[in-house]
Protein backbone atom coordinates (compact mmCIF):
# COMPACT_ATOMS: atom_id res chain seq x y z
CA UNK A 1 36.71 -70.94 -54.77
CA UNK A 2 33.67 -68.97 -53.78
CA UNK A 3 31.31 -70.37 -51.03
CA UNK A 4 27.56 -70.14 -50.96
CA UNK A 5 26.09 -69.38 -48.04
CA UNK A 6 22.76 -70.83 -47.38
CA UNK A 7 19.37 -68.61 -47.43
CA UNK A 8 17.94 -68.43 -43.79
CA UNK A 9 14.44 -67.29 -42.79
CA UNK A 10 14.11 -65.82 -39.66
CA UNK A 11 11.26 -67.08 -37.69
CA UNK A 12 8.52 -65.11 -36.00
CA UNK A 13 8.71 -65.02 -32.51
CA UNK A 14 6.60 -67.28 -30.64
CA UNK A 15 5.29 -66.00 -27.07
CA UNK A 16 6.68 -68.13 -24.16
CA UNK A 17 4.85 -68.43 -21.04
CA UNK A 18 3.87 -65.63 -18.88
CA UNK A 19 6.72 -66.49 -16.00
CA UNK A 20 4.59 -64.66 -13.04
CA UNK A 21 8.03 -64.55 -10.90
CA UNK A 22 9.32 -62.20 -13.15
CA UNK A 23 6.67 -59.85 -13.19
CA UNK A 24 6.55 -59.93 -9.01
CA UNK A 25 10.57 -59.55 -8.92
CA UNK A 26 9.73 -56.37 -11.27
CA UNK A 27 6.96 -54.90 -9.28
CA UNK A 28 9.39 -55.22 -6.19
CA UNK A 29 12.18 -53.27 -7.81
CA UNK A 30 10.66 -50.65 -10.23
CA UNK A 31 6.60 -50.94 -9.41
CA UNK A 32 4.20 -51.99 -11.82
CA UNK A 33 1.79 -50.54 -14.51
CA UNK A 34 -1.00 -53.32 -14.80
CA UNK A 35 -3.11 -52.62 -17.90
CA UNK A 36 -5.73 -54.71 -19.41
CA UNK A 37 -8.23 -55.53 -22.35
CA UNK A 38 -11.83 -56.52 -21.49
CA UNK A 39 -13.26 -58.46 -24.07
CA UNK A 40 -11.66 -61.84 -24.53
CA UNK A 41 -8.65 -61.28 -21.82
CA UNK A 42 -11.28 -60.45 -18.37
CA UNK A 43 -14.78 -61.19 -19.77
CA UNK A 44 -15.32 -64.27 -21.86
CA UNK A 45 -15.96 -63.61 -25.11
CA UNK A 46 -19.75 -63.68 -25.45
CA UNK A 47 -22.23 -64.07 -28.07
CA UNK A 48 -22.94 -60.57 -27.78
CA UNK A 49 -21.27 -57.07 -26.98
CA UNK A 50 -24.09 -56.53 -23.90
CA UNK A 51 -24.06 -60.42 -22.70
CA UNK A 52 -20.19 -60.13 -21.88
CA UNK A 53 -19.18 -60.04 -18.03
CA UNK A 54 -16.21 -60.09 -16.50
CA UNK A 55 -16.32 -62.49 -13.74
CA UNK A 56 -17.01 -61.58 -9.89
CA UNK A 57 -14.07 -62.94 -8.55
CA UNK A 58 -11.53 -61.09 -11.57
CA UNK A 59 -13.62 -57.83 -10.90
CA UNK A 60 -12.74 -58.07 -7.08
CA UNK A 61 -9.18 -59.00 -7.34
CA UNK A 62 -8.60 -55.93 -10.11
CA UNK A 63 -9.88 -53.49 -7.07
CA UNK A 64 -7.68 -55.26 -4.48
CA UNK A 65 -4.56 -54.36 -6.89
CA UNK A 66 -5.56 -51.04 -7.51
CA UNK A 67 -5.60 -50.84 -3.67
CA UNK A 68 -1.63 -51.79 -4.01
CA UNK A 69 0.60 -48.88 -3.39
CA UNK A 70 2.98 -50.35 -5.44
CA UNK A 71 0.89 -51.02 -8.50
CA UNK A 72 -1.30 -49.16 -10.95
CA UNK A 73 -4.35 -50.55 -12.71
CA UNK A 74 -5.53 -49.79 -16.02
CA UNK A 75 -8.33 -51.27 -18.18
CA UNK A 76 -7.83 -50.06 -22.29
CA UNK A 77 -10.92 -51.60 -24.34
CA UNK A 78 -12.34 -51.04 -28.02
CA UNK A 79 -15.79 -50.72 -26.30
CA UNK A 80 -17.33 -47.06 -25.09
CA UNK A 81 -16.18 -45.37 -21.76
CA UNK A 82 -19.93 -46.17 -20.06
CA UNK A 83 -19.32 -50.05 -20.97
CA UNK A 84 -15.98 -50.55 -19.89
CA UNK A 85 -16.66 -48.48 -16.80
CA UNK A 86 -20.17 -50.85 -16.12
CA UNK A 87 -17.85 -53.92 -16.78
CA UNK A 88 -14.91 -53.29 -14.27
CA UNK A 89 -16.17 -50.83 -12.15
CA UNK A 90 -14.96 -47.11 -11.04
CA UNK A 91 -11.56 -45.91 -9.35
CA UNK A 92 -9.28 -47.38 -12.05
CA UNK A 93 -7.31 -45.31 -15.35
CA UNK A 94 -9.73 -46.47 -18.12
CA UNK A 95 -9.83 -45.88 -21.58
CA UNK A 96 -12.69 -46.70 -24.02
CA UNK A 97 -12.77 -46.56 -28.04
CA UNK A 98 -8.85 -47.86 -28.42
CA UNK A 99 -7.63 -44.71 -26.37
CA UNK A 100 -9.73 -41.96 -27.92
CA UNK A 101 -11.76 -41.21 -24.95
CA UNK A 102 -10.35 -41.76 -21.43
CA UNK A 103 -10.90 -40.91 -17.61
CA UNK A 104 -8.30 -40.97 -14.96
CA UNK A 105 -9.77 -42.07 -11.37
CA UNK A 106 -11.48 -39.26 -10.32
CA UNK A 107 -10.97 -37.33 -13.04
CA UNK A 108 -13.03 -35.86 -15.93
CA UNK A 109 -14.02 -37.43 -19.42
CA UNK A 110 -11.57 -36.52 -22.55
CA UNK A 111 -12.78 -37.41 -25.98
CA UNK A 112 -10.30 -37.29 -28.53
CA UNK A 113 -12.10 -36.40 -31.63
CA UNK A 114 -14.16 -33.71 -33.87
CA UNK A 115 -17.96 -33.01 -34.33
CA UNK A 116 -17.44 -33.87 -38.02
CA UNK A 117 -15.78 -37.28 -37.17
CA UNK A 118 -18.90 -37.92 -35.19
CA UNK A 119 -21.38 -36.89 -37.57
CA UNK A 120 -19.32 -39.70 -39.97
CA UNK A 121 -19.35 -42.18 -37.44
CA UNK A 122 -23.48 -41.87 -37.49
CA UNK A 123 -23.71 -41.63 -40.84
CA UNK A 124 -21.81 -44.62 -41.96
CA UNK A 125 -23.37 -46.54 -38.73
CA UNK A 126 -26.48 -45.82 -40.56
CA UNK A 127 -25.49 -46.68 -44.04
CA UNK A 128 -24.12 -49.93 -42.51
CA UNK A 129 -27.11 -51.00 -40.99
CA UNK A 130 -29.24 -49.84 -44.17
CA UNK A 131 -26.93 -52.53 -46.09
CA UNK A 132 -26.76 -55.42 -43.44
CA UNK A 133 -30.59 -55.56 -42.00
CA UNK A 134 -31.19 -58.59 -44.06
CA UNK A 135 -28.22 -60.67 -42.94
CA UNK A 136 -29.03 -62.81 -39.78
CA UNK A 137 -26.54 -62.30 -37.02
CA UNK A 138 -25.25 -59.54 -37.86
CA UNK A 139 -24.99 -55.82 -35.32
CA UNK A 140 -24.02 -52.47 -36.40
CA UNK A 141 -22.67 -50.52 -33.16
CA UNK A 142 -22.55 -46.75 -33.61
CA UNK A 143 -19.81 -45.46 -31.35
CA UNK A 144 -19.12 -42.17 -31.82
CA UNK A 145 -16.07 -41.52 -33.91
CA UNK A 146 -16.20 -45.46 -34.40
CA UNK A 147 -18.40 -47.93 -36.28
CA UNK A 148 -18.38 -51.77 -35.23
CA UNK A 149 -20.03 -54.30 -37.31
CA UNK A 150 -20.19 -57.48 -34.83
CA UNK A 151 -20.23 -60.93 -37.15
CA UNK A 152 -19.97 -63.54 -34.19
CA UNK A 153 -23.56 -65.08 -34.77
CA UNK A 154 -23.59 -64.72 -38.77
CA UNK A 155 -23.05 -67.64 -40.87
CA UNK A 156 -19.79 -67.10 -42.95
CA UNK A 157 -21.54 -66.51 -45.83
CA UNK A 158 -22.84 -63.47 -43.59
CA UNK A 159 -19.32 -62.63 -42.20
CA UNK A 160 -18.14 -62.31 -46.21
CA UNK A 161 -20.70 -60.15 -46.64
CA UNK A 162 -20.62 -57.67 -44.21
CA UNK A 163 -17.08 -57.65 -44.79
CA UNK A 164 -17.28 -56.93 -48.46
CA UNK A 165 -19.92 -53.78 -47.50
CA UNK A 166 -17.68 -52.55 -44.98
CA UNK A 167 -14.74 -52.69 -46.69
CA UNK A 168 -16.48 -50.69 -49.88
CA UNK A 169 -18.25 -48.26 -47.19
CA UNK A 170 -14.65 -47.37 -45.77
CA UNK A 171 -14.31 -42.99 -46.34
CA UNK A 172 -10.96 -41.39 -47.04
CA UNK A 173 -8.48 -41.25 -44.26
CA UNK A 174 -10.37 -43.57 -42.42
CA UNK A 175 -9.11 -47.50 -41.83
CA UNK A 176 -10.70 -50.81 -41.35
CA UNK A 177 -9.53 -52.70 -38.38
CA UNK A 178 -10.23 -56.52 -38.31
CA UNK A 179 -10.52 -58.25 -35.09
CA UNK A 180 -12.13 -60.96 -33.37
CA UNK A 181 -15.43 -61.52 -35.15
CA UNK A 182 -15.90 -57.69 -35.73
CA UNK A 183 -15.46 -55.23 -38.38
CA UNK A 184 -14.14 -51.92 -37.12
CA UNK A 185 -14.27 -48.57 -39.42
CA UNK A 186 -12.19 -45.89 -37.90
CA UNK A 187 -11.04 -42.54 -38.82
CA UNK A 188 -6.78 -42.16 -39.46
CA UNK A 189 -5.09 -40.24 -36.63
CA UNK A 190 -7.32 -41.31 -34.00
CA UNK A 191 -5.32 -42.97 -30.62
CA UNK A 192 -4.85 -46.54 -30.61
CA UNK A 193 -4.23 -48.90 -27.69
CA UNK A 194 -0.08 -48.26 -28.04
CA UNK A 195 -1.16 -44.53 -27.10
CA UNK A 196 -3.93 -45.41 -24.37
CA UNK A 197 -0.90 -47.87 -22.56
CA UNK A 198 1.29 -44.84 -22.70
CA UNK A 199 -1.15 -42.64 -21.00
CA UNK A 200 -2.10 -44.49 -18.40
CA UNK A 201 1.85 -45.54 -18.01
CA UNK A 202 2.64 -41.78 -17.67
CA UNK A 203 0.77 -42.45 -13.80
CA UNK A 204 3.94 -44.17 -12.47
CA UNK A 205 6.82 -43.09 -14.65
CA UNK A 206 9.71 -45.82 -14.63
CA UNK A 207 7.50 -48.69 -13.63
CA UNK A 208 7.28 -52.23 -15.56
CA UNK A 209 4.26 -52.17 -17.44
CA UNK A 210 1.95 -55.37 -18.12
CA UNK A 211 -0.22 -55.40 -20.98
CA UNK A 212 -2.47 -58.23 -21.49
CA UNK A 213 -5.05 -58.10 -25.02
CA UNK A 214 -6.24 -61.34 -27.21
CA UNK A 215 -6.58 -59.49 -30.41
CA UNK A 216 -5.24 -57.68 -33.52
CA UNK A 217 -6.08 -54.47 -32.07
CA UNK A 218 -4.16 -54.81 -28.83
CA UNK A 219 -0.63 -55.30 -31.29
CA UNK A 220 -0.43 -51.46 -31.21
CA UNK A 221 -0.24 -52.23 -27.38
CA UNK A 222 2.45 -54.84 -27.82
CA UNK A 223 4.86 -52.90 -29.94
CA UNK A 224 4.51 -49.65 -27.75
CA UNK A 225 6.16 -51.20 -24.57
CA UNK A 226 9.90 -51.60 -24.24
CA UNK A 227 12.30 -54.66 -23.77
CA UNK A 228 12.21 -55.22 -19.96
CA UNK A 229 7.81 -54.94 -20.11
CA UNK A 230 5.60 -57.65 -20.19
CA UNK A 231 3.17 -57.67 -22.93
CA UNK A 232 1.19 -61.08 -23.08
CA UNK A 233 -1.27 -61.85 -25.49
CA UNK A 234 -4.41 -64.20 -24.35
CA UNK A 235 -5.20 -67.36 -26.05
CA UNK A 236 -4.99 -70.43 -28.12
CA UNK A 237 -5.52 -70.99 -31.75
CA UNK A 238 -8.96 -70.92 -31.63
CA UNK A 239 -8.66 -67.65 -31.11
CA UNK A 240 -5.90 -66.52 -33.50
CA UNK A 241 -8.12 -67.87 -35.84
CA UNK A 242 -10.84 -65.96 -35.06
CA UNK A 243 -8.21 -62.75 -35.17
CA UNK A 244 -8.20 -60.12 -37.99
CA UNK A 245 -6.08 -61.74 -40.57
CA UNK A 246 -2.33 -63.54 -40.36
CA UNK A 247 -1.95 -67.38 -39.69
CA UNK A 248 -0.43 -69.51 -36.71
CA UNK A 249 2.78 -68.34 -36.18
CA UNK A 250 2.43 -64.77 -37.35
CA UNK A 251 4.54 -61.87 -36.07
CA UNK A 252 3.45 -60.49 -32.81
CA UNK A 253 4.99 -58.01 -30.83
CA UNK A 254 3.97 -60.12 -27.82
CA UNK A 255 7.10 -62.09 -26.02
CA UNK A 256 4.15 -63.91 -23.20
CA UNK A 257 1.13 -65.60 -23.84
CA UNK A 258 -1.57 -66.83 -21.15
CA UNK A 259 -4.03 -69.58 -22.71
CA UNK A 260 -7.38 -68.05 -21.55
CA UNK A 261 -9.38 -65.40 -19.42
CA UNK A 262 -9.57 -68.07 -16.54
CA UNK A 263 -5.37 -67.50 -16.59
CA UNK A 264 -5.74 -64.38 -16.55
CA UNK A 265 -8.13 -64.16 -13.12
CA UNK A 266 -5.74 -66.69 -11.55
CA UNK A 267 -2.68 -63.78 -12.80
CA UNK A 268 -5.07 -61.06 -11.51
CA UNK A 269 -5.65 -62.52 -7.75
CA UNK A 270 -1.62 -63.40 -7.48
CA UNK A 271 -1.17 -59.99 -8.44
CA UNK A 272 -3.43 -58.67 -5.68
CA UNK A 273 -2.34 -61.09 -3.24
CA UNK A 274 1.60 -61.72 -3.63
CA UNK A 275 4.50 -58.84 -2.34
């Protein structure tokens, strides 16, 4: 008599708390690779791009770790170079744009893309705005080899909209990125975050690497560090739902989860402070 076995679904997995201990047991034994997003992980996310800060005290404990000899800080952000480096200040690995332009401390500017990507980047920037100037509350943010349509103050209606133009303005070999209240058109082949992490990793080779991000785009980041890393992925469901796409629950290469950027200042100080 045959048996039936029953159908299983496997789950996705669901982040547990960040267990700090771990992360200081790691440091102690291998070193440590501390990288982090900007918007919505240090900064509160703010009504605009230019009215986001990351807070005094967070900015002064990130220099006090980067003062650690046993611990390397890095700051990987959709935003330009010039805005990340205004946000967090200078002597730390940063990388602007997802990756595709970065500068080691003390080191020279590298962009990571063409002319002609460029000259597309303004182009559909322009196009973009062209098409949205009549819907309130929304921005159009040329940047370089990147165009971000920012839908945070737009009514929904608004959101659908832009979303609709962006999505039919999208060239060939170029992809649409959906985060956290912004549209992102990007050309194929440029780095991502996974790439950026890997760089600035490269600065302490062997060390346990901490990744921290609240949003689609930092998932690249997630999946790019091994087993015995830490990537944690900052807060609740009201901001998964204002994520590009995928419902409670959804896969996420993230294994830690912090609820807000207030945790992670409080992770940021321990960090700075504890052997």
């Amino acid at each position: 008599m045959s048996s039936i076995r029953p159908l299983t679904m496997r789950l996705p997995r669901v982040p547990q708390p960040l267990d700090v201990a771990r992360v200081l047991a790691a440091r102690r034994a291998r070193g440590l690779v501390a990288v982090f997003d900007v918007d919505g992980t240090l900064a509160p996310i703010a009504p605009t791009p230019a009215a986001a800060r990351v807070p005094v005290a967070t900015r002064r404990a990130l220099h006090r770790l980067a003062r650690r000899r046993d611990t390397l800080v890095g700051i990987v952000s959709g935003r330009p170079l010039a805005q990340v480096a205004r946000l967090v200040g200078p002597g730390l690995w940063l990388a602007g744009l997802h990756g595709a332009v970065r500068r080691a401390p003390g080191g020279r500017v590298v962009r990571l893309w063409s002319d002609e990507v460029a000259r597309t980047g303004t182009l559909l920037a322009r196009t973009l705005a062209a098409g949205l100037r009549d819907v309130p509350g929304v921005v159009v943010e040329p940047k370089g080899p990147v165009v971000a349509v920012h839908v945070r103050a737009a009514s929904p209606a608004g959101r659908a909209r832009a979303r609709n133009l962006v999505a039919r303005s999208r060239p060939a070999r170029w992809s649409l990125l959906e985060g956290r209240r912004v549209f992102e058109l990007r050309p194929d082949g440029l780095p991502r975050k996974g790439d950026a992490v890997q760089w600035i990793a490269a600065g302490r080779a062997g060390a346990a690497i901490l990744y921290l991000g609240d949003d689609a785009t930092d998932e690249d980041a997630f999946h790019a560090l091994r087993r015995d890393d830490f990537p944690v992925r900052v807060g609740g469901v009201a901001a998964h739902r204002e994520r590009g796409g995928g419902r409670i629950g959804a896969a996420t290469g993230a294994r830690f989860t912090l609820p807000d950027t207030t945790a992670v200042g409080e992770l940021v100080t321990t960090l700075a402070a504890r052997p």
